[in-house]
PDB file of N, CA and C in Angstrom:
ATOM      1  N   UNK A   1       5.217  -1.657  10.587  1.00  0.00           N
ATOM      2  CA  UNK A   1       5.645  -2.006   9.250  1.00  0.00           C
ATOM      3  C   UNK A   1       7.152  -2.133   9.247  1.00  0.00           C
ATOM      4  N   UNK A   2       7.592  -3.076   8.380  1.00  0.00           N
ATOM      5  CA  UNK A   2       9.066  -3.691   9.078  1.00  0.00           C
ATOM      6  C   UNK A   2       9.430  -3.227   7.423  1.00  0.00           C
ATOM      7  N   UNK A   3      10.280  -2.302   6.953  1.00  0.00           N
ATOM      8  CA  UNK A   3      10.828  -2.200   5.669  1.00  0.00           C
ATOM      9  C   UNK A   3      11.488  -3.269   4.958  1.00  0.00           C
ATOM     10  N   UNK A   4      11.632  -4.379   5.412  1.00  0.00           N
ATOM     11  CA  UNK A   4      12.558  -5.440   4.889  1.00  0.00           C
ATOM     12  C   UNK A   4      12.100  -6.570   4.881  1.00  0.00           C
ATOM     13  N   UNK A   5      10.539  -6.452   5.445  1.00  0.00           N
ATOM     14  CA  UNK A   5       9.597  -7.843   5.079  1.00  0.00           C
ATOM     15  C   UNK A   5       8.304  -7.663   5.778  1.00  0.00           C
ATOM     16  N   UNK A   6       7.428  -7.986   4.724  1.00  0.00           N
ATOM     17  CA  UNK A   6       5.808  -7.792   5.126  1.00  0.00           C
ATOM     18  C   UNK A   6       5.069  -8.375   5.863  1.00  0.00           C
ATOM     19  N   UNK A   7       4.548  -7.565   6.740  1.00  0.00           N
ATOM     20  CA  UNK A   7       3.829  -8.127   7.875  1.00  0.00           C
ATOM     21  C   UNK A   7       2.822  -9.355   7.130  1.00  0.00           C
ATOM     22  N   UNK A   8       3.476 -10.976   8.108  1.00  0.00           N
ATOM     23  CA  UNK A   8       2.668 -11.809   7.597  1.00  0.00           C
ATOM     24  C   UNK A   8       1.075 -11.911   7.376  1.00  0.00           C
ATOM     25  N   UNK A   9       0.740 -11.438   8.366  1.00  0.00           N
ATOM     26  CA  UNK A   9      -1.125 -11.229   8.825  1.00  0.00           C
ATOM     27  C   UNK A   9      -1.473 -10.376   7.704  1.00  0.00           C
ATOM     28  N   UNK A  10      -1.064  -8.822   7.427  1.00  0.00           N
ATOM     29  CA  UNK A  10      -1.223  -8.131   6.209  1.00  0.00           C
ATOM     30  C   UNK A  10      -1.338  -9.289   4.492  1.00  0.00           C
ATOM     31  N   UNK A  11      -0.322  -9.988   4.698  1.00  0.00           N
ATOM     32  CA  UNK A  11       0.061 -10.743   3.557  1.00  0.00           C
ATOM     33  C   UNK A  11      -0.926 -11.508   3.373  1.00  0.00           C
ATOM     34  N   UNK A  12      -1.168 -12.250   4.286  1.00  0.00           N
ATOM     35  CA  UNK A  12      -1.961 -13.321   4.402  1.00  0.00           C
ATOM     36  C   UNK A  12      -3.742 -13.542   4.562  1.00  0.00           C
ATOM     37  N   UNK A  13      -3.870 -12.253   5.272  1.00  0.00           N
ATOM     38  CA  UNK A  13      -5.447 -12.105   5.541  1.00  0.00           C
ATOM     39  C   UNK A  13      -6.058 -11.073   4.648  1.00  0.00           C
ATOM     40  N   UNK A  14      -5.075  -9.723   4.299  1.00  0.00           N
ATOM     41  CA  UNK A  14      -5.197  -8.961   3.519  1.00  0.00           C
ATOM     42  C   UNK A  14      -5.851  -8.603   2.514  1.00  0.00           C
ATOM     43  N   UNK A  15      -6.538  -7.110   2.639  1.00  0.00           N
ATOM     44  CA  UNK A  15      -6.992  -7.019   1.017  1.00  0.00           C
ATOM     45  C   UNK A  15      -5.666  -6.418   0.183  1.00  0.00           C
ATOM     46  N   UNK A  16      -6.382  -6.841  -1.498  1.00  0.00           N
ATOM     47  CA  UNK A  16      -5.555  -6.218  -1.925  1.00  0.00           C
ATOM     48  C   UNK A  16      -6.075  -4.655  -2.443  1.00  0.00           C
ATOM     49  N   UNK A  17      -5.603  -3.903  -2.470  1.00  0.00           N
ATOM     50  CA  UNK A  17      -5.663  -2.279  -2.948  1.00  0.00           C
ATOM     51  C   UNK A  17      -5.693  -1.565  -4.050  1.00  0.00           C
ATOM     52  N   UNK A  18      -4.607  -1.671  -3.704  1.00  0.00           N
ATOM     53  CA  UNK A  18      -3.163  -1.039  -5.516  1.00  0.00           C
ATOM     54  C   UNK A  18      -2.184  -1.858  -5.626  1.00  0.00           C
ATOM     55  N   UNK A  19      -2.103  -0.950  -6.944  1.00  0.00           N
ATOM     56  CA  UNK A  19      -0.302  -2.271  -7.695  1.00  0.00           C
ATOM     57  C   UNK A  19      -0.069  -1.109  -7.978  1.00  0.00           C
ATOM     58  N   UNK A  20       1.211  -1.166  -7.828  1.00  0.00           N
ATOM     59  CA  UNK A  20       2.025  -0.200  -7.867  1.00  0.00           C
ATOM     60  C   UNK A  20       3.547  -0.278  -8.925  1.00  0.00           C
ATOM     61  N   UNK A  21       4.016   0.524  -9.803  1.00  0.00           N
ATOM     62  CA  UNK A  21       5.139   0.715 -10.432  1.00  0.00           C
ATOM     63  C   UNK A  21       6.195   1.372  -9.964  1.00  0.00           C
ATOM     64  N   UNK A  22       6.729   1.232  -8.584  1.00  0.00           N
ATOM     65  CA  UNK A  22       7.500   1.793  -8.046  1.00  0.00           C
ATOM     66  C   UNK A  22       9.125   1.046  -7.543  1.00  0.00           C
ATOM     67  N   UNK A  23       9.920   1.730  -7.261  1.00  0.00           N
ATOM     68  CA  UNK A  23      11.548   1.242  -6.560  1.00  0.00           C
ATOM     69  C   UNK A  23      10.414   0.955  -5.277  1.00  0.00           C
ATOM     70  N   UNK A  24      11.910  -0.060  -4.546  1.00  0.00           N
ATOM     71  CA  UNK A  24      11.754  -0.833  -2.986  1.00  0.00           C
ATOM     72  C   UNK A  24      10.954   0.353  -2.308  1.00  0.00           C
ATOM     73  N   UNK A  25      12.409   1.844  -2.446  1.00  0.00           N
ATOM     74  CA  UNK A  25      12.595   2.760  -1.569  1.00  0.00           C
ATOM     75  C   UNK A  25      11.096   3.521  -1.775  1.00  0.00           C
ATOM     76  N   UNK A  26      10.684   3.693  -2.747  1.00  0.00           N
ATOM     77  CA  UNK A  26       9.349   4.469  -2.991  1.00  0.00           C
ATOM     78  C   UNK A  26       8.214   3.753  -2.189  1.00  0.00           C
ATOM     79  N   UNK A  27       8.085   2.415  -2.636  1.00  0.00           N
ATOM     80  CA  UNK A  27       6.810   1.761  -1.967  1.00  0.00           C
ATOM     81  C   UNK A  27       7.072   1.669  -0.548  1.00  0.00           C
ATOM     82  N   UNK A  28       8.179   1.523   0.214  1.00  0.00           N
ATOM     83  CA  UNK A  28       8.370   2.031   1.519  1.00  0.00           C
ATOM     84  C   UNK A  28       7.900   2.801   2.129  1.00  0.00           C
ATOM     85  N   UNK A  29       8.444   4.086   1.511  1.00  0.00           N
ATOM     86  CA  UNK A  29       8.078   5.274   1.866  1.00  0.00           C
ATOM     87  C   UNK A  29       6.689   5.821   1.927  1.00  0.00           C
ATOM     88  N   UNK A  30       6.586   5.358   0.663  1.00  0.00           N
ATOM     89  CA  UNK A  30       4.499   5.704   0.399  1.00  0.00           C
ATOM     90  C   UNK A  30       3.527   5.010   1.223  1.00  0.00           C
ATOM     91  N   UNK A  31       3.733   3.573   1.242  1.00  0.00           N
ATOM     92  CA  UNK A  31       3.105   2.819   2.026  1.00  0.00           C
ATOM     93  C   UNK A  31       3.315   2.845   3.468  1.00  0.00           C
ATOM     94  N   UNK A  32       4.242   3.550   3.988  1.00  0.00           N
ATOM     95  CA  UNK A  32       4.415   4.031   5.225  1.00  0.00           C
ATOM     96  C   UNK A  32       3.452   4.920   5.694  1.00  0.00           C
ATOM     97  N   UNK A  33       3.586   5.972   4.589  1.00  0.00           N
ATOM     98  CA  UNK A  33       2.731   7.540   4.793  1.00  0.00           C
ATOM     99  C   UNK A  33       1.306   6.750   4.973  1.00  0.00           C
ATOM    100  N   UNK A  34       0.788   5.789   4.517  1.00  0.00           N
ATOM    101  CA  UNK A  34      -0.330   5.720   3.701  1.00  0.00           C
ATOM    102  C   UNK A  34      -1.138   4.759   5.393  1.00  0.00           C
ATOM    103  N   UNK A  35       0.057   4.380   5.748  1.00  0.00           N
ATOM    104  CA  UNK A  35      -0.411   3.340   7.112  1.00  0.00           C
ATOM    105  C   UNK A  35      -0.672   4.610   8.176  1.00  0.00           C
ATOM    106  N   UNK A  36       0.264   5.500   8.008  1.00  0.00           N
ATOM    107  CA  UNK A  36       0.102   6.649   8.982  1.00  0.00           C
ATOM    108  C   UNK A  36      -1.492   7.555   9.083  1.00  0.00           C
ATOM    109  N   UNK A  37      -1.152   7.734   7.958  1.00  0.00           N
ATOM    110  CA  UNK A  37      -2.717   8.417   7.051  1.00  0.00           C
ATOM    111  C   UNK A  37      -3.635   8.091   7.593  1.00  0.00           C
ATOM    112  N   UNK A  38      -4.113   6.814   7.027  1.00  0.00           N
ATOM    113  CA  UNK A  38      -4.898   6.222   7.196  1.00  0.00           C
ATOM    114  C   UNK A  38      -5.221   4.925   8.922  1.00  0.00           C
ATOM    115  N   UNK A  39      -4.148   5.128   9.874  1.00  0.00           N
ATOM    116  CA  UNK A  39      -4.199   4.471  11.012  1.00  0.00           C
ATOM    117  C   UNK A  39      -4.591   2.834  11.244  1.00  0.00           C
ATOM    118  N   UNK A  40      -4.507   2.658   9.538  1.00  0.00           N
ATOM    119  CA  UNK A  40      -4.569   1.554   9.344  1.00  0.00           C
ATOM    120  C   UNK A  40      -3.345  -0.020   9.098  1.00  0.00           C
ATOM    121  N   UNK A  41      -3.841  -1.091   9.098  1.00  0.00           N
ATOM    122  CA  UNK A  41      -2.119  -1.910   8.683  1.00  0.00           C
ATOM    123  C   UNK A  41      -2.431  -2.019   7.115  1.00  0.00           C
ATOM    124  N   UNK A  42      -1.074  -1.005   6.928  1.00  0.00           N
ATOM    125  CA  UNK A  42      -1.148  -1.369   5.149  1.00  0.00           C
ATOM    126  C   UNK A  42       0.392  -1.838   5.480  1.00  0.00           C
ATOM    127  N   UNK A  43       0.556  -2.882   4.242  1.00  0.00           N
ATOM    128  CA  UNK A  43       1.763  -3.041   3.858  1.00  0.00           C
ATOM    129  C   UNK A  43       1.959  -3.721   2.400  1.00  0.00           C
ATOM    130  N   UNK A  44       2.950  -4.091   1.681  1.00  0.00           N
ATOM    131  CA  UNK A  44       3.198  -4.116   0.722  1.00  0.00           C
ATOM    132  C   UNK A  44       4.307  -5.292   0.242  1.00  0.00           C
ATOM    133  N   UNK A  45       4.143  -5.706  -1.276  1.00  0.00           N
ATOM    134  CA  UNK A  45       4.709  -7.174  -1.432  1.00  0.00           C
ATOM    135  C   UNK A  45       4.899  -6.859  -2.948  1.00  0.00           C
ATOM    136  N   UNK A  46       6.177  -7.846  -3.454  1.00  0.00           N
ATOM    137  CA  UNK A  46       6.446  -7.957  -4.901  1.00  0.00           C
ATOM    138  C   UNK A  46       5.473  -9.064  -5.404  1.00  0.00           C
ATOM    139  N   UNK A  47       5.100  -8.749  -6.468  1.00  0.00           N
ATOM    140  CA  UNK A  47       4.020  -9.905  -7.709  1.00  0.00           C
ATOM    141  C   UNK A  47       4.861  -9.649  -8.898  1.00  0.00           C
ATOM    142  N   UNK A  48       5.750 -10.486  -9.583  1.00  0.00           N
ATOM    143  CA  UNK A  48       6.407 -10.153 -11.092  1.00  0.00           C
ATOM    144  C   UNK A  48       6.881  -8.695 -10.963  1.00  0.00           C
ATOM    145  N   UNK A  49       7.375  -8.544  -9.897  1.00  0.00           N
ATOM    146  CA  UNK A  49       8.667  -6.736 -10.116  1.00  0.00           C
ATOM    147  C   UNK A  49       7.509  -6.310  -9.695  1.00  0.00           C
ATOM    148  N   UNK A  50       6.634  -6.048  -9.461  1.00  0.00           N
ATOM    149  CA  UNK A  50       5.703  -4.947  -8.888  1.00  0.00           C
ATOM    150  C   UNK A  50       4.697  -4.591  -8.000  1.00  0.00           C
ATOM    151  N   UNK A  51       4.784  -3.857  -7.478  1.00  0.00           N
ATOM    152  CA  UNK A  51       4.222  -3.450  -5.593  1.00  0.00           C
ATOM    153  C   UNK A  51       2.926  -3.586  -5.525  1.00  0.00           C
ATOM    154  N   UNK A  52       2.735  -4.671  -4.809  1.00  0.00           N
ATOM    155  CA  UNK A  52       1.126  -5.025  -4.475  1.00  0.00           C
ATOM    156  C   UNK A  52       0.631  -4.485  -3.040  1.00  0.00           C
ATOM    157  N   UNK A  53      -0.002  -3.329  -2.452  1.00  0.00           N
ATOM    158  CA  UNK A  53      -0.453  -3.211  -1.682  1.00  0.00           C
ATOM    159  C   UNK A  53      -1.473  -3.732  -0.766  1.00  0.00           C
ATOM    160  N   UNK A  54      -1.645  -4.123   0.437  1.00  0.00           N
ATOM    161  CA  UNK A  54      -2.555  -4.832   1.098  1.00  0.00           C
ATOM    162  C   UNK A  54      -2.632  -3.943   2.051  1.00  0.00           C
ATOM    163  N   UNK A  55      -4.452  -4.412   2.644  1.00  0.00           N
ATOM    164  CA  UNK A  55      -4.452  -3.349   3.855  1.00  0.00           C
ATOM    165  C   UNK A  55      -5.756  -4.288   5.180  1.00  0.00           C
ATOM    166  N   UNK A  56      -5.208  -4.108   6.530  1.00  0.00           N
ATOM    167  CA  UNK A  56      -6.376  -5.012   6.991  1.00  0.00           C
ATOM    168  C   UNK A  56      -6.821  -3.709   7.881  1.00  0.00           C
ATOM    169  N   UNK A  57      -8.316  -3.554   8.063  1.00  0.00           N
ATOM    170  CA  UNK A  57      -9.197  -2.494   8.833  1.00  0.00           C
ATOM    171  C   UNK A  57      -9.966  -1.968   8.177  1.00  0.00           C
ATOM    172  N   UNK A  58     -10.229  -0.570   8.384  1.00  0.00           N
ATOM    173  CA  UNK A  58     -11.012   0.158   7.529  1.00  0.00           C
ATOM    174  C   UNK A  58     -10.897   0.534   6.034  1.00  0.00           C
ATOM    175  N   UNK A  59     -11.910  -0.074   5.517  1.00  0.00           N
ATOM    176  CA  UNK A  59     -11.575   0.316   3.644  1.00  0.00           C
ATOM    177  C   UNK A  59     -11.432   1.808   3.696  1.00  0.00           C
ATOM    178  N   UNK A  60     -12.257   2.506   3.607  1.00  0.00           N
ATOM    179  CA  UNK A  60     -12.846   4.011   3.567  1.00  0.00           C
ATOM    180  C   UNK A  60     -11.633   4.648   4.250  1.00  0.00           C
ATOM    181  N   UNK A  61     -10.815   4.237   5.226  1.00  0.00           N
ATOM    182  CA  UNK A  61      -9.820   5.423   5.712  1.00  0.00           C
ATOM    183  C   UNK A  61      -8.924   4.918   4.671  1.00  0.00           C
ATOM    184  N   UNK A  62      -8.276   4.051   4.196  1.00  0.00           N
ATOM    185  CA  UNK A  62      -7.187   3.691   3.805  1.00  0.00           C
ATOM    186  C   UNK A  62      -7.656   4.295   1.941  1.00  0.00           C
ATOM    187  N   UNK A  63      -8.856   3.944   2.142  1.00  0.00           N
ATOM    188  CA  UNK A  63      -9.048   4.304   0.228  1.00  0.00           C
ATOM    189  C   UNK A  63      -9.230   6.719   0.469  1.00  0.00           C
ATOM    190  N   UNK A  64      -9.464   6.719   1.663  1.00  0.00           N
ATOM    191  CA  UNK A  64      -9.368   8.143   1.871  1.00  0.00           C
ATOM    192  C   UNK A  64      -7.640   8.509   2.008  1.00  0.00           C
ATOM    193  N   UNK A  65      -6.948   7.843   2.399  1.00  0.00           N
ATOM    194  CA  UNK A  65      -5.499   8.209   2.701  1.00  0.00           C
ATOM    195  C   UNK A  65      -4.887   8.355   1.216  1.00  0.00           C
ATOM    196  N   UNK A  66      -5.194   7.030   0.532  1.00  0.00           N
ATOM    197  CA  UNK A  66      -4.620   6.883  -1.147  1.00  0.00           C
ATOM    198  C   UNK A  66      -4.735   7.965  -1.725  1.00  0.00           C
ATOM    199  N   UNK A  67      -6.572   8.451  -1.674  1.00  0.00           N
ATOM    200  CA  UNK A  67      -6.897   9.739  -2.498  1.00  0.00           C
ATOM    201  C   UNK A  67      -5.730  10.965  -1.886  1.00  0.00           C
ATOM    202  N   UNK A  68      -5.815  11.071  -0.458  1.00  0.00           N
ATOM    203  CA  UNK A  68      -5.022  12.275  -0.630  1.00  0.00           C
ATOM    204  C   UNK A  68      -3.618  12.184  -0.891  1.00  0.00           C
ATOM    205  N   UNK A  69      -2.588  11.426  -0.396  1.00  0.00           N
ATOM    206  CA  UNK A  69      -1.388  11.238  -1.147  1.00  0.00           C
ATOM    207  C   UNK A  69      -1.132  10.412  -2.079  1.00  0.00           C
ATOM    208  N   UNK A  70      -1.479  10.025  -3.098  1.00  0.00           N
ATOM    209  CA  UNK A  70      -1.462   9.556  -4.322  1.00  0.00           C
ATOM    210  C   UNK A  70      -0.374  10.849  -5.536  1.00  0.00           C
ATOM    211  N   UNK A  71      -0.761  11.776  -4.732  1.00  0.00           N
ATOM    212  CA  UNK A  71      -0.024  13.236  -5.618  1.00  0.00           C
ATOM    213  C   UNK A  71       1.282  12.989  -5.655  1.00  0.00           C
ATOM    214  N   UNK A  72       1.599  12.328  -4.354  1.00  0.00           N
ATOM    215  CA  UNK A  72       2.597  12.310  -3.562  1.00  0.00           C
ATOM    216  C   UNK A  72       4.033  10.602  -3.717  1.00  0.00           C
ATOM    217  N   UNK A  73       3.228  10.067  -4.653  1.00  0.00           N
ATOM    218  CA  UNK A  73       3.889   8.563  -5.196  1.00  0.00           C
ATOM    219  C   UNK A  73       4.546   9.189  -6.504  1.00  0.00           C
ATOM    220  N   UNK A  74       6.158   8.635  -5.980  1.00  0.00           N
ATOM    221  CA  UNK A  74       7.152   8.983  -7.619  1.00  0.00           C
ATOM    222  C   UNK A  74       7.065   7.408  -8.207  1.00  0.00           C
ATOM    223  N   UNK A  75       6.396   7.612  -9.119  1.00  0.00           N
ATOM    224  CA  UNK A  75       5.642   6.213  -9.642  1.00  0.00           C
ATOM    225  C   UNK A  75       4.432   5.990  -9.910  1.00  0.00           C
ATOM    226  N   UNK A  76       3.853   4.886 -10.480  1.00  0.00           N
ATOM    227  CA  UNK A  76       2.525   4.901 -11.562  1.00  0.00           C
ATOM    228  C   UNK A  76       1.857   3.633 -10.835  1.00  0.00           C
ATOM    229  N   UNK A  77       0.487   3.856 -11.274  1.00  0.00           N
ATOM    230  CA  UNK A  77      -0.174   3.579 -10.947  1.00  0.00           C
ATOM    231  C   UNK A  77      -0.841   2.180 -11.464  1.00  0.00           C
ATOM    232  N   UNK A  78      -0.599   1.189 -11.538  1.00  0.00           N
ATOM    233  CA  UNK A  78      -1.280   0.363 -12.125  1.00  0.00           C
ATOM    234  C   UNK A  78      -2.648  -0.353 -12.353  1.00  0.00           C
ATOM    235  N   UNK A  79      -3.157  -0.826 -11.014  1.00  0.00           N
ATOM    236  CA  UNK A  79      -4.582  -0.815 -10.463  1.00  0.00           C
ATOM    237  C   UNK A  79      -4.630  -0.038  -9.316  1.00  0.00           C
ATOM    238  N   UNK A  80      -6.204   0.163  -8.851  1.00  0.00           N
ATOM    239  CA  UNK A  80      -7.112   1.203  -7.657  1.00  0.00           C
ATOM    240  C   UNK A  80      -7.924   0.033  -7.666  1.00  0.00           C
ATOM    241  N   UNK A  81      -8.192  -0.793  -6.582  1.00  0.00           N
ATOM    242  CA  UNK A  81      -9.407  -1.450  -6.378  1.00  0.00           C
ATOM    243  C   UNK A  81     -10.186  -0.812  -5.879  1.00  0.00           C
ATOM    244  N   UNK A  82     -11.307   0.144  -6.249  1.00  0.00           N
ATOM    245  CA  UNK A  82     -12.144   1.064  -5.314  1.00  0.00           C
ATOM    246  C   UNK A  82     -13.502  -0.267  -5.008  1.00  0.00           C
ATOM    247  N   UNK A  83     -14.422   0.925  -4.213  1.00  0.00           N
ATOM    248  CA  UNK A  83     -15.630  -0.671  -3.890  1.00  0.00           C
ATOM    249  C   UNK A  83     -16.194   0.063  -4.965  1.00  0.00           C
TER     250      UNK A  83
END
């Protein structure tokens, strides 16, 4: 995950996740943890000011990573695409 521009393949093939109400520095950070977490490629993109998460691999680890640090995002929540 490159902090300064989203992995094209993520962007492009990607699901989408969450939207997010967060600064640059927050969705960085979170979506970092969240790729770690979950051992999956998540990464993340602006839509109108606000953080669109994408993720390519396993749904279930990445929607298991969200649940547990979600506590852990300084910032709101806008959508959860669960299945």
């Amino acid at each position: 995950m490159n902090s300064d521009r989203c992995d094209p393949e993520v962007y492009s093939r990607g699901s989408v996740l969450i939207g997010l109400d967060a600064t640059k520095a927050e969705a960085n950070r979170w979506v970092f943890a969240l790729a770690e977490e979950s051992g999956q490629r998540v990464d993340w993109h602006h839509v109108g000011g606000r953080v669109c998460v994408r993720y390519l691999g396993c749904q279930d680890a990445v929607i298991g990573a969200v649940d547990k640090l979600l506590p852990t995002l300084v910032g709101s929540v806008l959508f959860f695409k669960r299945p």
